[in-house]
C-alpha atoms as a PDB file:
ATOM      1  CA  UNK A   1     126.193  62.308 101.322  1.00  0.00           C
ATOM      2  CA  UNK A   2     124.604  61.358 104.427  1.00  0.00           C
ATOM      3  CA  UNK A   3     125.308  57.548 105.935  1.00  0.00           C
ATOM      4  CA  UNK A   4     123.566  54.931 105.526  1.00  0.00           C
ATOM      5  CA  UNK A   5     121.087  53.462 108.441  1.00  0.00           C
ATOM      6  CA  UNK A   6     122.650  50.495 110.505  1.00  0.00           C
ATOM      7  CA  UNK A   7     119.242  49.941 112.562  1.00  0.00           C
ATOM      8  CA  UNK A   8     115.909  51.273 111.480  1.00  0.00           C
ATOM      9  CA  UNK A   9     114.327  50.431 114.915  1.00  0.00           C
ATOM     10  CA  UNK A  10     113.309  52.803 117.554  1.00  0.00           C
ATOM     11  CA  UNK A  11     111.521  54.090 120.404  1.00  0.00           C
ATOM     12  CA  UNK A  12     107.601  54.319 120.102  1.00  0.00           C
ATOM     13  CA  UNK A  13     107.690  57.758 121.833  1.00  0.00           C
ATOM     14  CA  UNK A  14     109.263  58.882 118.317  1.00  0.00           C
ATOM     15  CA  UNK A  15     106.187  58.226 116.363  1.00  0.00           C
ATOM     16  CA  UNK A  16     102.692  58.928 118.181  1.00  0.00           C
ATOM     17  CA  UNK A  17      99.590  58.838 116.827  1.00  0.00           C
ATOM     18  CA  UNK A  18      97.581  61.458 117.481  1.00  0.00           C
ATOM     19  CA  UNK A  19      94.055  60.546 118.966  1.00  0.00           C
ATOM     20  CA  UNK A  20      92.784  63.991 119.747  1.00  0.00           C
ATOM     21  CA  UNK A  21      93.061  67.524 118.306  1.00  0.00           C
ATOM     22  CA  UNK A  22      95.616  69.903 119.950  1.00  0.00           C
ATOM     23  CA  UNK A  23      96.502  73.393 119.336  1.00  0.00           C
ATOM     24  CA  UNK A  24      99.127  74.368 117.203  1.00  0.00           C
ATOM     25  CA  UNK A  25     102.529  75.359 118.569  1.00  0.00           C
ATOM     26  CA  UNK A  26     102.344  78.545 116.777  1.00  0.00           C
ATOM     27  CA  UNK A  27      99.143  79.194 118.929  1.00  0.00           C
ATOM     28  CA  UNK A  28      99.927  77.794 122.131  1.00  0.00           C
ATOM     29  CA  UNK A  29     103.199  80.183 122.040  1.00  0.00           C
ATOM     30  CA  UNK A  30     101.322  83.423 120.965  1.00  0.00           C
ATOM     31  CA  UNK A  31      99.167  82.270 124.222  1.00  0.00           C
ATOM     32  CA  UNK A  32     102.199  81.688 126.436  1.00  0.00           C
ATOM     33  CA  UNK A  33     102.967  85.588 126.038  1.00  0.00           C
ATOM     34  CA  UNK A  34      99.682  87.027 125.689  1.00  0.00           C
ATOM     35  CA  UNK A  35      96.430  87.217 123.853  1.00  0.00           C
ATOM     36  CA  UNK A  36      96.127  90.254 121.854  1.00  0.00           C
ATOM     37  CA  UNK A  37      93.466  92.465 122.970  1.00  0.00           C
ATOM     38  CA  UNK A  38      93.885  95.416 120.515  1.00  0.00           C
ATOM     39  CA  UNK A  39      94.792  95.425 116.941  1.00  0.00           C
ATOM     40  CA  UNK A  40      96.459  98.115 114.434  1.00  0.00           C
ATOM     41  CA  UNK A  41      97.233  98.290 110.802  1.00  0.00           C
ATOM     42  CA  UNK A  42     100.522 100.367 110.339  1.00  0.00           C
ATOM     43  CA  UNK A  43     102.749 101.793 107.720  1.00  0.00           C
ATOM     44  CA  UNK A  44     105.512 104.401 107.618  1.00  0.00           C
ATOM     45  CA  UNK A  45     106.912 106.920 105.020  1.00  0.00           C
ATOM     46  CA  UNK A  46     110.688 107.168 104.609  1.00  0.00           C
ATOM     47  CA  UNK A  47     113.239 109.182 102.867  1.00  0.00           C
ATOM     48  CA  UNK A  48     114.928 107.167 100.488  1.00  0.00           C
ATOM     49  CA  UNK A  49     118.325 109.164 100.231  1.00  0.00           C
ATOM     50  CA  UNK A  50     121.042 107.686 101.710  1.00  0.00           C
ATOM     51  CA  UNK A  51     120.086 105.698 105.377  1.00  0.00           C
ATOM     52  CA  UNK A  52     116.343 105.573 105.157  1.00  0.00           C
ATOM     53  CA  UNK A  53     114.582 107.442 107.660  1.00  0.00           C
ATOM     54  CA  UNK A  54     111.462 107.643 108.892  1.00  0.00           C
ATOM     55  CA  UNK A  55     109.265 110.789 108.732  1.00  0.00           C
ATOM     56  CA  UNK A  56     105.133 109.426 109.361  1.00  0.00           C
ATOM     57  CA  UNK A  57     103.614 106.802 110.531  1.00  0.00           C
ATOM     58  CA  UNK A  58      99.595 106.503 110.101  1.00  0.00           C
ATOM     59  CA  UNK A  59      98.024 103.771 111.529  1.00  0.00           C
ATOM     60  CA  UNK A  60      94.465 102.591 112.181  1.00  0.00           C
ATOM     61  CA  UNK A  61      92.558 100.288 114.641  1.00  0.00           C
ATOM     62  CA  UNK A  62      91.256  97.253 113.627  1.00  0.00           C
ATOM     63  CA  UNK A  63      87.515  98.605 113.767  1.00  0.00           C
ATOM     64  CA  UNK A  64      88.940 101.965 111.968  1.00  0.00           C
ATOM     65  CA  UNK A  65      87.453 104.195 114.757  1.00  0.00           C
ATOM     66  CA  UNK A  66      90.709 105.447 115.455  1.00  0.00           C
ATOM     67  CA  UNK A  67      92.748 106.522 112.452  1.00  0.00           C
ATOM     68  CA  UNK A  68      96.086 108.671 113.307  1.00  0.00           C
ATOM     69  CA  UNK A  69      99.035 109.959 111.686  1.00  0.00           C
ATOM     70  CA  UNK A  70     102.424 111.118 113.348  1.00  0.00           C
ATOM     71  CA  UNK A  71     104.933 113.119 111.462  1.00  0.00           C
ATOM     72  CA  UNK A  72     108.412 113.750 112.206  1.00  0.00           C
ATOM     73  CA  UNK A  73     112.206 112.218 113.007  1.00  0.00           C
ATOM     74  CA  UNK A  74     110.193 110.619 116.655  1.00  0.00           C
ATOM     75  CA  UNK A  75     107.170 109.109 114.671  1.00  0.00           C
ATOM     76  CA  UNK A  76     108.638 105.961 115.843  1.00  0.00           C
ATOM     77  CA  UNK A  77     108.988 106.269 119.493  1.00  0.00           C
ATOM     78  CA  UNK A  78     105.454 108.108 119.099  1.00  0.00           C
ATOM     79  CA  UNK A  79     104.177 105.229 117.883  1.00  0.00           C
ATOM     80  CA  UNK A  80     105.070 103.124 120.425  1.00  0.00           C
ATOM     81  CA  UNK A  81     104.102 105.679 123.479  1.00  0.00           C
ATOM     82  CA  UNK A  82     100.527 105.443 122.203  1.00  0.00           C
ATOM     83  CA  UNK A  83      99.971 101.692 122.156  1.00  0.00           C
ATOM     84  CA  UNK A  84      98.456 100.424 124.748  1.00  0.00           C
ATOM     85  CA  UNK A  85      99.580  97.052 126.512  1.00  0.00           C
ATOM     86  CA  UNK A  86      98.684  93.625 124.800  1.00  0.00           C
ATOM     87  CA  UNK A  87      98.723  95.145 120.915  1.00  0.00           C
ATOM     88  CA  UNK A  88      98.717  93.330 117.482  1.00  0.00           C
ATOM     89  CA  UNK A  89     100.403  95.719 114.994  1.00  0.00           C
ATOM     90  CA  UNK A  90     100.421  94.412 111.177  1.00  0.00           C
ATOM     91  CA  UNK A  91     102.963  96.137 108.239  1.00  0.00           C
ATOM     92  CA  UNK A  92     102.315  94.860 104.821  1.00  0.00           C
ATOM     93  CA  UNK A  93     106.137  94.207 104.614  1.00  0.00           C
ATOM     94  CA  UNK A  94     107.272  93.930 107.662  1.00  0.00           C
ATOM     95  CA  UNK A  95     111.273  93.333 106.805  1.00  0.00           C
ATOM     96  CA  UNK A  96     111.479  96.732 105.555  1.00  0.00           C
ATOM     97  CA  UNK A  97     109.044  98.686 108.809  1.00  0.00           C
ATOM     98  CA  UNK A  98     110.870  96.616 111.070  1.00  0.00           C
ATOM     99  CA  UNK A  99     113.858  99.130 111.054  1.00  0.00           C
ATOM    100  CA  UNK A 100     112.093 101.994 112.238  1.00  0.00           C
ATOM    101  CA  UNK A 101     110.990 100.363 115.643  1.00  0.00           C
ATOM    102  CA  UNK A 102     113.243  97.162 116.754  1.00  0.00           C
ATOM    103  CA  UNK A 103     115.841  99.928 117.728  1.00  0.00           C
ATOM    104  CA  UNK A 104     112.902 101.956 120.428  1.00  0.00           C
ATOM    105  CA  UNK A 105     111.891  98.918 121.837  1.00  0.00           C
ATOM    106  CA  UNK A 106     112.481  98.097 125.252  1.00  0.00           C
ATOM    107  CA  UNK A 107     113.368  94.245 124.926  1.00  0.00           C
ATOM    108  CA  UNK A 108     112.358  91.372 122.201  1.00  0.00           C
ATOM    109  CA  UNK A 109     110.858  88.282 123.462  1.00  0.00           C
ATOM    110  CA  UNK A 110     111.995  84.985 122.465  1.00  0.00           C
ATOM    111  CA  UNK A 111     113.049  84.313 118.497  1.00  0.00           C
ATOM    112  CA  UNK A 112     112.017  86.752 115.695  1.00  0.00           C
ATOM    113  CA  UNK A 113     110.148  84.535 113.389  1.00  0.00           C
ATOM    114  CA  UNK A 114     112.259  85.222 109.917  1.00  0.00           C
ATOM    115  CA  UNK A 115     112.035  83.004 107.099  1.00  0.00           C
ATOM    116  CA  UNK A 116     115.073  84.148 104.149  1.00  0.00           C
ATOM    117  CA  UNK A 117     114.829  87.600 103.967  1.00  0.00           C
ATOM    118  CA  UNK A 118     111.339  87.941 105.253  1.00  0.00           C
ATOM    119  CA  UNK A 119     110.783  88.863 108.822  1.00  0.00           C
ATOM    120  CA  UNK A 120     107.195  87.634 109.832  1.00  0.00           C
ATOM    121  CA  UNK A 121     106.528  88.269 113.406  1.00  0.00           C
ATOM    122  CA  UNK A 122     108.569  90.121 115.934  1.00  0.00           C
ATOM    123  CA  UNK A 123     107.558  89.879 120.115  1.00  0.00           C
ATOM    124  CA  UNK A 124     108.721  92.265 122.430  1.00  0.00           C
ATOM    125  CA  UNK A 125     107.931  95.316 125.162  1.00  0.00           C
ATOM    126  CA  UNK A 126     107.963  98.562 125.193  1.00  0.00           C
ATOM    127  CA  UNK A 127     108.328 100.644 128.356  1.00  0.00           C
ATOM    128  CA  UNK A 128     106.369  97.237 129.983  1.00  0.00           C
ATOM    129  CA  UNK A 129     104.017  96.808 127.023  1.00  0.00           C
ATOM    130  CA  UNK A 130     103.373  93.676 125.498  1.00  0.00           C
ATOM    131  CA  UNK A 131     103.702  94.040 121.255  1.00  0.00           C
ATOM    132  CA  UNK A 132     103.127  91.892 118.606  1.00  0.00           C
ATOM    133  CA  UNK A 133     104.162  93.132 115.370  1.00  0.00           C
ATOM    134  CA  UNK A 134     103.320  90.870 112.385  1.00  0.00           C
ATOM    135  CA  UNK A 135     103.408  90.646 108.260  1.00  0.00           C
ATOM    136  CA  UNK A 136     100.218  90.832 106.532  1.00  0.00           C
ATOM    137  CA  UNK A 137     102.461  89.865 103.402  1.00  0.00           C
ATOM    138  CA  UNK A 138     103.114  86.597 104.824  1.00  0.00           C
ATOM    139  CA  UNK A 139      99.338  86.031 105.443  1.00  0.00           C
ATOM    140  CA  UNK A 140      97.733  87.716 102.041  1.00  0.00           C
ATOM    141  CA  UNK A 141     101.196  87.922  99.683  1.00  0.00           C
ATOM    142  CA  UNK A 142      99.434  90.290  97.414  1.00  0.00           C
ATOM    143  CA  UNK A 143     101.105  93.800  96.722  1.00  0.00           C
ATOM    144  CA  UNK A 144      98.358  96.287  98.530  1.00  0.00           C
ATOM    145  CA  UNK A 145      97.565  98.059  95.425  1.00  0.00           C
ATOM    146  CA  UNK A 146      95.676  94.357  94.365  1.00  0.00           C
ATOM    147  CA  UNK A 147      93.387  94.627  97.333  1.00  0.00           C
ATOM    148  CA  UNK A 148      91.012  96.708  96.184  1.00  0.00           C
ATOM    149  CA  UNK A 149      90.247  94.076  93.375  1.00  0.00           C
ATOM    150  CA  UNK A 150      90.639  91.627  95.684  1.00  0.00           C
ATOM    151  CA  UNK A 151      88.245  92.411  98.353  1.00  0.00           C
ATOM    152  CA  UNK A 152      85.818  94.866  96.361  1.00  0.00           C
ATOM    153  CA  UNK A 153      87.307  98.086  98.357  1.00  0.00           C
ATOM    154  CA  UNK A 154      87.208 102.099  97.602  1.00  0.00           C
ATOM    155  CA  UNK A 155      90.289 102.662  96.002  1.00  0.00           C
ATOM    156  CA  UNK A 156      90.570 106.739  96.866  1.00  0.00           C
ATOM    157  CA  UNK A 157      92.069 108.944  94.170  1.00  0.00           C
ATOM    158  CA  UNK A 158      95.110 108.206  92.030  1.00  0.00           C
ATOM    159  CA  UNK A 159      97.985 107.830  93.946  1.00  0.00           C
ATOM    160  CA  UNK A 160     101.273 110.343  92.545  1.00  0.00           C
ATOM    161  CA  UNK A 161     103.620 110.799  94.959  1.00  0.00           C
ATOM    162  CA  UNK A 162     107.108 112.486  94.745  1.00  0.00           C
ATOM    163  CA  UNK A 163     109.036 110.104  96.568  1.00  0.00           C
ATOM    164  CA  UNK A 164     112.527 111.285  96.538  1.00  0.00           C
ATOM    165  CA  UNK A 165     111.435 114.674  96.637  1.00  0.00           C
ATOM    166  CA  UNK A 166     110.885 113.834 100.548  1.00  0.00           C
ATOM    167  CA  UNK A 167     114.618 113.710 100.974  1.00  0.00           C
ATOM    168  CA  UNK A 168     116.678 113.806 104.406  1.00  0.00           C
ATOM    169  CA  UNK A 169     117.536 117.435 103.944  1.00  0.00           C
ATOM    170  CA  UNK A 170     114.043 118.575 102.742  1.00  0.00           C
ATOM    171  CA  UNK A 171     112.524 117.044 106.020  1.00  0.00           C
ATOM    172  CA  UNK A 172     115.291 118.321 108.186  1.00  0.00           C
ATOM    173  CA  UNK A 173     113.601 119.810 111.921  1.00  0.00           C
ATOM    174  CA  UNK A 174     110.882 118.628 111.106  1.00  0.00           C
ATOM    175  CA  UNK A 175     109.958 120.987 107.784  1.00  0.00           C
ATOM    176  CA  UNK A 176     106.297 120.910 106.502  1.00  0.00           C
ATOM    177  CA  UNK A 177     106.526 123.357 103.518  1.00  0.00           C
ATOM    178  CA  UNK A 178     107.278 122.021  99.919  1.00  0.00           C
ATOM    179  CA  UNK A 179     108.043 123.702  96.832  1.00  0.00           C
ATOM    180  CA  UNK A 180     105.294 123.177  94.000  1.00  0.00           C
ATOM    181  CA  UNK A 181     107.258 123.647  91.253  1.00  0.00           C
ATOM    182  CA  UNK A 182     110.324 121.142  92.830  1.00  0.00           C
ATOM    183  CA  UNK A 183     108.050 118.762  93.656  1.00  0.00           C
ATOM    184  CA  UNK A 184     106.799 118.509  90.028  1.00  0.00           C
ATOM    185  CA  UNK A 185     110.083 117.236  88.959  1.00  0.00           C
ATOM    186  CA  UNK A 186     109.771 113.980  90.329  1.00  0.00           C
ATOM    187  CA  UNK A 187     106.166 113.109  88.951  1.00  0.00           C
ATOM    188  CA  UNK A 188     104.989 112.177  85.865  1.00  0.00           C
ATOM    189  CA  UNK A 189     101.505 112.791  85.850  1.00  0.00           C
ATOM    190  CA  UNK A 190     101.553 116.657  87.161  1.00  0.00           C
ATOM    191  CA  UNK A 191      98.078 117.554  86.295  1.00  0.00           C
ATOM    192  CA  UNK A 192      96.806 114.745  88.731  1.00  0.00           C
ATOM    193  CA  UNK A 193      99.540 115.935  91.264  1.00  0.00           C
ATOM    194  CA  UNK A 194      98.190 119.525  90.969  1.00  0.00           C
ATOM    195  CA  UNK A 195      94.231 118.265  91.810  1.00  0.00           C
ATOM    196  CA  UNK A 196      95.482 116.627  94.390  1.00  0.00           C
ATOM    197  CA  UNK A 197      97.051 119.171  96.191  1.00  0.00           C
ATOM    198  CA  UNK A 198      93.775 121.312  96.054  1.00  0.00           C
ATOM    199  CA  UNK A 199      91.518 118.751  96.811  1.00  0.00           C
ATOM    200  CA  UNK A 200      93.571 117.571  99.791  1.00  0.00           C
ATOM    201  CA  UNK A 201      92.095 119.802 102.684  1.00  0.00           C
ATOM    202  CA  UNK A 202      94.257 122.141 103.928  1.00  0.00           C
ATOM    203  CA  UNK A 203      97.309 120.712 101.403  1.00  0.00           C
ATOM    204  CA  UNK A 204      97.704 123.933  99.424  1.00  0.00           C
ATOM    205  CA  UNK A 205      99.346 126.954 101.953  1.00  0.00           C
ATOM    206  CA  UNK A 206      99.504 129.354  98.550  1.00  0.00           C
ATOM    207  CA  UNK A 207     100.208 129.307  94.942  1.00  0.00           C
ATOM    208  CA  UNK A 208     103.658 128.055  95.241  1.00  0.00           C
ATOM    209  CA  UNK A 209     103.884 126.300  98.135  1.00  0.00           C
ATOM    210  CA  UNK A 210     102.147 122.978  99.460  1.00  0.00           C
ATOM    211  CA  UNK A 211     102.460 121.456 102.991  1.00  0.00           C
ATOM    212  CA  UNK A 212     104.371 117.898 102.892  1.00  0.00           C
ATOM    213  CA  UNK A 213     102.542 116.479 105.647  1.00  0.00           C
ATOM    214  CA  UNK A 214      99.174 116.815 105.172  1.00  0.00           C
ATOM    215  CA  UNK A 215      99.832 115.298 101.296  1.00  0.00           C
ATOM    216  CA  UNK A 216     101.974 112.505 102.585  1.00  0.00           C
ATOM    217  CA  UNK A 217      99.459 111.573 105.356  1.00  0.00           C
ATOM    218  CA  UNK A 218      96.512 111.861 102.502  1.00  0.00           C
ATOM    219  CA  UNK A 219      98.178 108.720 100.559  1.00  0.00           C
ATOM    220  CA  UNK A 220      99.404 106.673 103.693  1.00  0.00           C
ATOM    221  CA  UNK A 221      95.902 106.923 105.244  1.00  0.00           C
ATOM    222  CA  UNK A 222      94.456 105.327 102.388  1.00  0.00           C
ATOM    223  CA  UNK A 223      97.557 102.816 102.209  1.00  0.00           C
ATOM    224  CA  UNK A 224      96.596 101.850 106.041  1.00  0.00           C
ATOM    225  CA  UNK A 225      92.973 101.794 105.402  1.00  0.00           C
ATOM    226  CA  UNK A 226      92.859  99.599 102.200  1.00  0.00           C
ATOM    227  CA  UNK A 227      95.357  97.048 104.319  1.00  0.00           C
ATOM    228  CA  UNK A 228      92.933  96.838 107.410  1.00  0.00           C
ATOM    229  CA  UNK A 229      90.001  96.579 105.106  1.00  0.00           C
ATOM    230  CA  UNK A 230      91.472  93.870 102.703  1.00  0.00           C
ATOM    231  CA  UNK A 231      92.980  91.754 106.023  1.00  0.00           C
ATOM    232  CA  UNK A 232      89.979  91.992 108.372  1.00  0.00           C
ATOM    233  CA  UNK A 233      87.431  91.141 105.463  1.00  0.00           C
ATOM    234  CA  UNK A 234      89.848  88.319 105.022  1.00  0.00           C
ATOM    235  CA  UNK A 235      90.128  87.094 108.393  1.00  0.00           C
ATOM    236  CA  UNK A 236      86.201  87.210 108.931  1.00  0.00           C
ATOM    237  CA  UNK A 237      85.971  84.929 106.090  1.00  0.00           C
ATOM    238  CA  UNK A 238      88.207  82.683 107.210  1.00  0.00           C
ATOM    239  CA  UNK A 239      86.607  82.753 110.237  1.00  0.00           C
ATOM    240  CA  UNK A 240      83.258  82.035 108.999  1.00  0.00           C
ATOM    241  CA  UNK A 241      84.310  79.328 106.422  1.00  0.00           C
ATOM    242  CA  UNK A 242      87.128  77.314 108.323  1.00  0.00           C
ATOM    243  CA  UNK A 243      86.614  78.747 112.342  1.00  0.00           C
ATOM    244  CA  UNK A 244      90.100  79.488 112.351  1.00  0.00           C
ATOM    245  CA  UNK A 245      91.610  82.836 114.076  1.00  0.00           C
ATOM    246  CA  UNK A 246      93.931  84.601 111.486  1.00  0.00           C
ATOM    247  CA  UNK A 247      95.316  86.397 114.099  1.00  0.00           C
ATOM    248  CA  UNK A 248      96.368  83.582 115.855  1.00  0.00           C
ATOM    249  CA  UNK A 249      98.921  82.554 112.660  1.00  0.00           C
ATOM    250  CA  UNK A 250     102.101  84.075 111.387  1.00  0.00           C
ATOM    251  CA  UNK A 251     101.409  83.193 107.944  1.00  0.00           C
ATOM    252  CA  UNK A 252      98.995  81.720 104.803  1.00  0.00           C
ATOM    253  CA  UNK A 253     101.329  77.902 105.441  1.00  0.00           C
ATOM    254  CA  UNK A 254     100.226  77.740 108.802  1.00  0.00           C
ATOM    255  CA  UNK A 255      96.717  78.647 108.544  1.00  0.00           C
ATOM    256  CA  UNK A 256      96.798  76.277 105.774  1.00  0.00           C
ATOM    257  CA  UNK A 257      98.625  73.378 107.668  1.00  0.00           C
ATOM    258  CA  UNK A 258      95.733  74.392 110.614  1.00  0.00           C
ATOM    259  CA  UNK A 259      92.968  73.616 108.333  1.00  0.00           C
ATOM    260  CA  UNK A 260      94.241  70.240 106.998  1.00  0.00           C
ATOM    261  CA  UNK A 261      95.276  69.218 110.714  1.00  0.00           C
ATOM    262  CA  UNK A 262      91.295  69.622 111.535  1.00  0.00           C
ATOM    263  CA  UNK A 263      89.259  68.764 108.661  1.00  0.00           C
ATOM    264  CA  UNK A 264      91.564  65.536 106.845  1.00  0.00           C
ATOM    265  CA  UNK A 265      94.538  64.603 109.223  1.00  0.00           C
ATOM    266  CA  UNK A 266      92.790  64.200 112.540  1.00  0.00           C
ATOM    267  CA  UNK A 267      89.621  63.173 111.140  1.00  0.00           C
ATOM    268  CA  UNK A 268      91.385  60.142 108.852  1.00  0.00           C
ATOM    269  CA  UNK A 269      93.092  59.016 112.382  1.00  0.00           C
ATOM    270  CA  UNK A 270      96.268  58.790 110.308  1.00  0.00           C
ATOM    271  CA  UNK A 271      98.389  61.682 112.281  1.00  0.00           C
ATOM    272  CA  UNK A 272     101.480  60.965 113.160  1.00  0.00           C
ATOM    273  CA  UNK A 273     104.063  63.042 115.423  1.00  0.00           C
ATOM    274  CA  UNK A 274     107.451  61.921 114.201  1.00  0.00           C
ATOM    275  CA  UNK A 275     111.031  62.761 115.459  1.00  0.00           C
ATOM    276  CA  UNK A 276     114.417  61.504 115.705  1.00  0.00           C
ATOM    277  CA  UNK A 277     114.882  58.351 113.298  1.00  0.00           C
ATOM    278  CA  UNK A 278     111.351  58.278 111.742  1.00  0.00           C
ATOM    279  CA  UNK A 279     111.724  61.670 110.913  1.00  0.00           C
ATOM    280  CA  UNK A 280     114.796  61.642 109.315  1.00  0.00           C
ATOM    281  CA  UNK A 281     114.242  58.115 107.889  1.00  0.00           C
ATOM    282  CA  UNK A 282     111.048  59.520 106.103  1.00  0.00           C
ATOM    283  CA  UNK A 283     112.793  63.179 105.247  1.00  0.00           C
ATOM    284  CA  UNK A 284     115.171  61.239 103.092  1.00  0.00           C
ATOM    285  CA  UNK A 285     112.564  59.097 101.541  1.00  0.00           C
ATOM    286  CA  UNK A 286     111.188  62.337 100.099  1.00  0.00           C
ATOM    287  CA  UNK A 287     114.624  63.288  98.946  1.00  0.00           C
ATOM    288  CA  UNK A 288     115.048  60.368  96.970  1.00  0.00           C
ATOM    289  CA  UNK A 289     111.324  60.836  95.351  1.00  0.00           C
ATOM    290  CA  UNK A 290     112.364  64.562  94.315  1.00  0.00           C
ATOM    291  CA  UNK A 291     115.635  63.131  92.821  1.00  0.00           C
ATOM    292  CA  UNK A 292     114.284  60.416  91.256  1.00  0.00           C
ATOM    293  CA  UNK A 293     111.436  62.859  89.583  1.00  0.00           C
ATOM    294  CA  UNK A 294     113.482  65.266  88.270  1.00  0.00           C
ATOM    295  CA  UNK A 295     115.952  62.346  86.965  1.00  0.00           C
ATOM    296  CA  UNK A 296     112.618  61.043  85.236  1.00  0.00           C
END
């Protein structure tokens, strides 16, 4: 139970009205380290057995021009080698990605935004680099496979993949080569699995073998480029309808709390910047209303 108030006065310089329109402190922080001049969509593919590891990263640029994939135990630090200074790099679940390449990088800046469970923005350098790595989940919270309906995309061909046939000890060194006949064990829809293997250029090496990167890069690809065409149609939209910068915003509250701040709080003259006892005064006003609501 918090105390009651003595003395509800206080000092004017605890609740300002706001004549004029400012940036947002998200903004004006992403702009104290650096504007992002080049932007990626990322994802990696992990062994699930035991610790997770990662085996292939593809990632593309925000334009799609380039489009890569890196396979192996280093895909990580690979990663990283080949981004030049000032990036924007976006995983569509960033909590889980995030363990593949906090460890490589060279220092984090300031405070990880994480909000419960979910990490939404990490700031750092690499080797002198500037990165910004953000969630697209906080943004769009859609799982990807709703984007295509979403944003009126190219879906590809049916996705099967053998997950946990990509274990640690298949993928040891580095290996390429899969079994056919193992990997069918850990599908269900085989037939599809088998067309996809022979329409995948280059996928099947002969009638019982298959090679594990070229089919794993096939389905992350198409991951990568249904997330950069979902969140740049989105952010062009927003763009066009509202003038706001998705980029500029960790997540779909923010952008949200952006638009209200221009087109109804400054505009109605009634914004108010409130801290200390005004703050807390009025935070336990709405207490009481969400008491007395559910009591009612």
């Amino acid at each position: 139970n918090l105390a009651p108030f003595k003395d509800l006065t206080y000092a004017p310089k605890y609740c300002v009205q706001l004549k004029k329109k400012a940036e947002s402190k998200e903004v004006n922080k992403n702009k104290c380290k650096f504007i992002p001049e080049h932007v990626f969509f990322a994802d990696f593919e992990c062994s699930t057995d035991g610790f997770h590891k990662a085996f292939n990263i593809c990632y593309d640029s925000e334009d799609g021009k380039i489009s890569e994939s890196i396979w192996g135990q280093n895909c990580a630090t690979e990663f990283l080698e080949r981004l030049p200074d000032k990036s924007l790099i976006y995983f569509h679940n960033l909590s889980y990605n995030i363990n593949f390449i906090l460890r490589h990088m060279t220092e984090v800046k300031g405070t990880p935004i994480i909000k419960g469970s979910r990490t939404m923005q990490i700031t750092g350098l690499y080797k002198g680099r500037a990165i910004i790595i953000k969630d697209s989940y906080s943004v769009i919270n859609k799982k990807l496979k709703l984007f295509p309906a979403m944003f009126n995309l190219q879906t590809g061909p049916k996705e099967v993949f053998p997950y946990n046939y990509y274990s640690s000890v298949l993928l040891a060194n580095d290996n390429r080569t899969g079994v056919i006949s193992e990997a069918c064990k850990f599908v269900k829809d085989i037939d599809t699995f088998m067309k996809n293997i022979d329409s995948i250029k280059g996928c099947r090496i002969d009638e019982h073998h298959f090679d594990l990167e070229k089919y794993s890069t096939f389905y992350c690809k198409q991951d990568v480029r249904i997330l950069r065409e979902g969140f740049v149609k989105f952010r062009n939209d927003i763009l066009k309808e509202f003038d706001l910068n998705v980029y500029d915003y960790v997540s779909i509250c923010s952008i949200a709390n952006k638009l209200f701040e221009n087109r109804v709080y400054f505009p109605n003259g009634n914004l108010y910047d409130l801290s200390n006892k005004p703050r807390e005064f009025i935070s336990r006003c709405i207490q009481v209303e969400d008491v007395c609501c559910q009591i009612t």
